[in-house]
Protein backbone atom coordinates (compact mmCIF):
# COMPACT_ATOMS: atom_id res chain seq x y z
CA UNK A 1 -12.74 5.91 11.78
CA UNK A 2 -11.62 6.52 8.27
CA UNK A 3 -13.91 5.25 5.90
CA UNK A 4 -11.70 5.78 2.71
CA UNK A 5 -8.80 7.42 1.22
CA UNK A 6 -7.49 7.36 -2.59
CA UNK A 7 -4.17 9.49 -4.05
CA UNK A 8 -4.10 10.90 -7.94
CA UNK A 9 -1.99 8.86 -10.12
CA UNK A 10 -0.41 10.00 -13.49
CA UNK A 11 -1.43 6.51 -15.19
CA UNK A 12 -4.48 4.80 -13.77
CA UNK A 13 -3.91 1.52 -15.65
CA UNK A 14 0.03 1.47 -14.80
CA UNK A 15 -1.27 2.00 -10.91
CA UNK A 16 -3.97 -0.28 -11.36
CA UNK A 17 -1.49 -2.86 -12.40
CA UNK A 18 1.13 -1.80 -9.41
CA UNK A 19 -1.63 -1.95 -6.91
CA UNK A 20 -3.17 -5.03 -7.73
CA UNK A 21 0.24 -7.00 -7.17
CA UNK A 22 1.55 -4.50 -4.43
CA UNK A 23 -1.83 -5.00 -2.33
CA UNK A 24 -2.49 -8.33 -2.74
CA UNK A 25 -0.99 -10.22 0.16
CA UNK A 26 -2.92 -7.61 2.18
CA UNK A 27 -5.79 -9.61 0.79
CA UNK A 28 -6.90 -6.13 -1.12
CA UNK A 29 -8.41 -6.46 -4.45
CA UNK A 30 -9.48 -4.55 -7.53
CA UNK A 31 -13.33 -4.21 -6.48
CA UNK A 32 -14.58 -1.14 -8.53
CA UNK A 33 -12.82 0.03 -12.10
CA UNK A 34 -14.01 3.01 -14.03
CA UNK A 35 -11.78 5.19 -16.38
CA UNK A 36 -10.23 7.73 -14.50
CA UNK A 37 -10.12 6.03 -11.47
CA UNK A 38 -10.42 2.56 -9.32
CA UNK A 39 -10.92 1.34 -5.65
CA UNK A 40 -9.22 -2.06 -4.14
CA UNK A 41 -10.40 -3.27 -1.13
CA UNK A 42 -11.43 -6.03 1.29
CA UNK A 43 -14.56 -8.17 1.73
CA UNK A 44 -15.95 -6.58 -0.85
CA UNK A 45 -15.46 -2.68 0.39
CA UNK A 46 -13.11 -0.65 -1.22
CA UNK A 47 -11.31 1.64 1.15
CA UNK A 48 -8.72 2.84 -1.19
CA UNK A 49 -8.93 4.92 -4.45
CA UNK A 50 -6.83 5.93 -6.96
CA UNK A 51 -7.63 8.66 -9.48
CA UNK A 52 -6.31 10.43 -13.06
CA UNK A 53 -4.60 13.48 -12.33
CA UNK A 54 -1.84 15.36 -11.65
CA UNK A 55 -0.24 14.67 -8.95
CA UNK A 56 0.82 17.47 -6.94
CA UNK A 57 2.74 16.22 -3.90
CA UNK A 58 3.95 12.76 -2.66
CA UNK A 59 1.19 10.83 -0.18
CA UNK A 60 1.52 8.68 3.15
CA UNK A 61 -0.78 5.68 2.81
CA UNK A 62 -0.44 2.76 5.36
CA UNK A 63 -2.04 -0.33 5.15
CA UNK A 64 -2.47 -2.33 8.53
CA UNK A 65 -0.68 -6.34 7.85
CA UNK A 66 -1.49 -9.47 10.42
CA UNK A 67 1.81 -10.37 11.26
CA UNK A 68 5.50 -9.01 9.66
CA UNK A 69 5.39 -12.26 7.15
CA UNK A 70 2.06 -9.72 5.82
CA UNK A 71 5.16 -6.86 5.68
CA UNK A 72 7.47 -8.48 4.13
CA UNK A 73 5.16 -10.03 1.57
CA UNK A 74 3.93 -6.73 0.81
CA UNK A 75 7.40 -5.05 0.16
CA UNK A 76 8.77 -8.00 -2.02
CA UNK A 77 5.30 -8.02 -4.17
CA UNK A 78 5.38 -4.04 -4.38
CA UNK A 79 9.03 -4.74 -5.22
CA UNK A 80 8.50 -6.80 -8.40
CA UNK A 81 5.53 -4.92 -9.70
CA UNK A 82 8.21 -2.03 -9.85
CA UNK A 83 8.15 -0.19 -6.94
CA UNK A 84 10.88 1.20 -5.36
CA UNK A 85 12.90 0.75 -2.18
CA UNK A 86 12.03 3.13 0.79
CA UNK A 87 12.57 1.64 4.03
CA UNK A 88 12.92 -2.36 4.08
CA UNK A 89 10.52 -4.22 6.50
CA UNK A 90 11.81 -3.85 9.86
CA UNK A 91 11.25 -3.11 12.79
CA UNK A 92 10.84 0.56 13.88
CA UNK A 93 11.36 1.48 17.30
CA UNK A 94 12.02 5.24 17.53
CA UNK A 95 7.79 4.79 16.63
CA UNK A 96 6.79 2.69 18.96
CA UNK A 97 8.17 -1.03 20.68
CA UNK A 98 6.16 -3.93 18.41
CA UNK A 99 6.56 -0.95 15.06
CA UNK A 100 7.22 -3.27 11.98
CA UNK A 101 6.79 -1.76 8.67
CA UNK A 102 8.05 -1.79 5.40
CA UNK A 103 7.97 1.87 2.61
CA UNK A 104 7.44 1.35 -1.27
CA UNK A 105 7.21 4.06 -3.72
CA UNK A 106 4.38 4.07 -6.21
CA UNK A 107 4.90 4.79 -9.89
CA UNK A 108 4.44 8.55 -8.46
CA UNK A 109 6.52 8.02 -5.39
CA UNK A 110 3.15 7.82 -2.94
CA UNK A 111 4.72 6.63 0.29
CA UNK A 112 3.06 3.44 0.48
CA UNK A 113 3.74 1.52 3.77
CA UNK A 114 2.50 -2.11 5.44
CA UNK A 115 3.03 -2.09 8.85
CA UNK A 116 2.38 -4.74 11.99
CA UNK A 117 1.50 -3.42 15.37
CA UNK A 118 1.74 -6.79 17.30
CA UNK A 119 4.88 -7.95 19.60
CA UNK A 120 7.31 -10.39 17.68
CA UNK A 121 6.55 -14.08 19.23
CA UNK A 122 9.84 -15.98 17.51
């Protein structure tokens, strides 16, 4: 079990900001805030980091959603707080049968993904 993860940022406040809107109907929050860097989380446990730096390559995060309503409310908030288009929510087959997910870039063009494992009940 992973207990956390985190990507470098070029702007911490500009992710902050991005993250904050982009995460929140994931139910993730801003829990912890220092200069260089900040973890969101939920129930109090932050579980994803993001720190100052340079980033050096592009990152895959995926964040689990309860239901493809979860997806899609993801993508449109990551939408407006300025992230950009990689994959619509949909459903993804070639992955697996009940694969629904939905691809933002961050302000660095992290690969950030929500994505619903459950069957599709109508």
């Amino acid at each position: 079990m992973i207990d956390h993860t985190g990507v470098t940022v070029s702007d911490v406040k500009r992710s902050i900001e991005f993250y904050k809107k982009a995460l929140a109907p994931l139910g993730y929050e801003l829990l912890k805030q220092f200069e260089q860097f900040a973890g969101f989380g939920v129930a109090g446990k932050p579980d994803f980091w993001i720190g100052q730096g340079t980033p050096k390559e592009s990152t895959h995060i995926a964040f689990r959603a309860n239901g493809r309503a979860i997806v899609r409310a993801f993508y449109d908030a990551a939408i407006a707080a300025g992230g950009k288009d990689n994959g619509a929510p949909g459903p993804r087959p070639h992955y697996h049968e009940h694969y629904y997910g939905g691809f933002v870039l961050d302000p660095d063009g992290h690969n950030i993904e929500a994505v619903c494992h459950e069957p599709f009940l109508g």
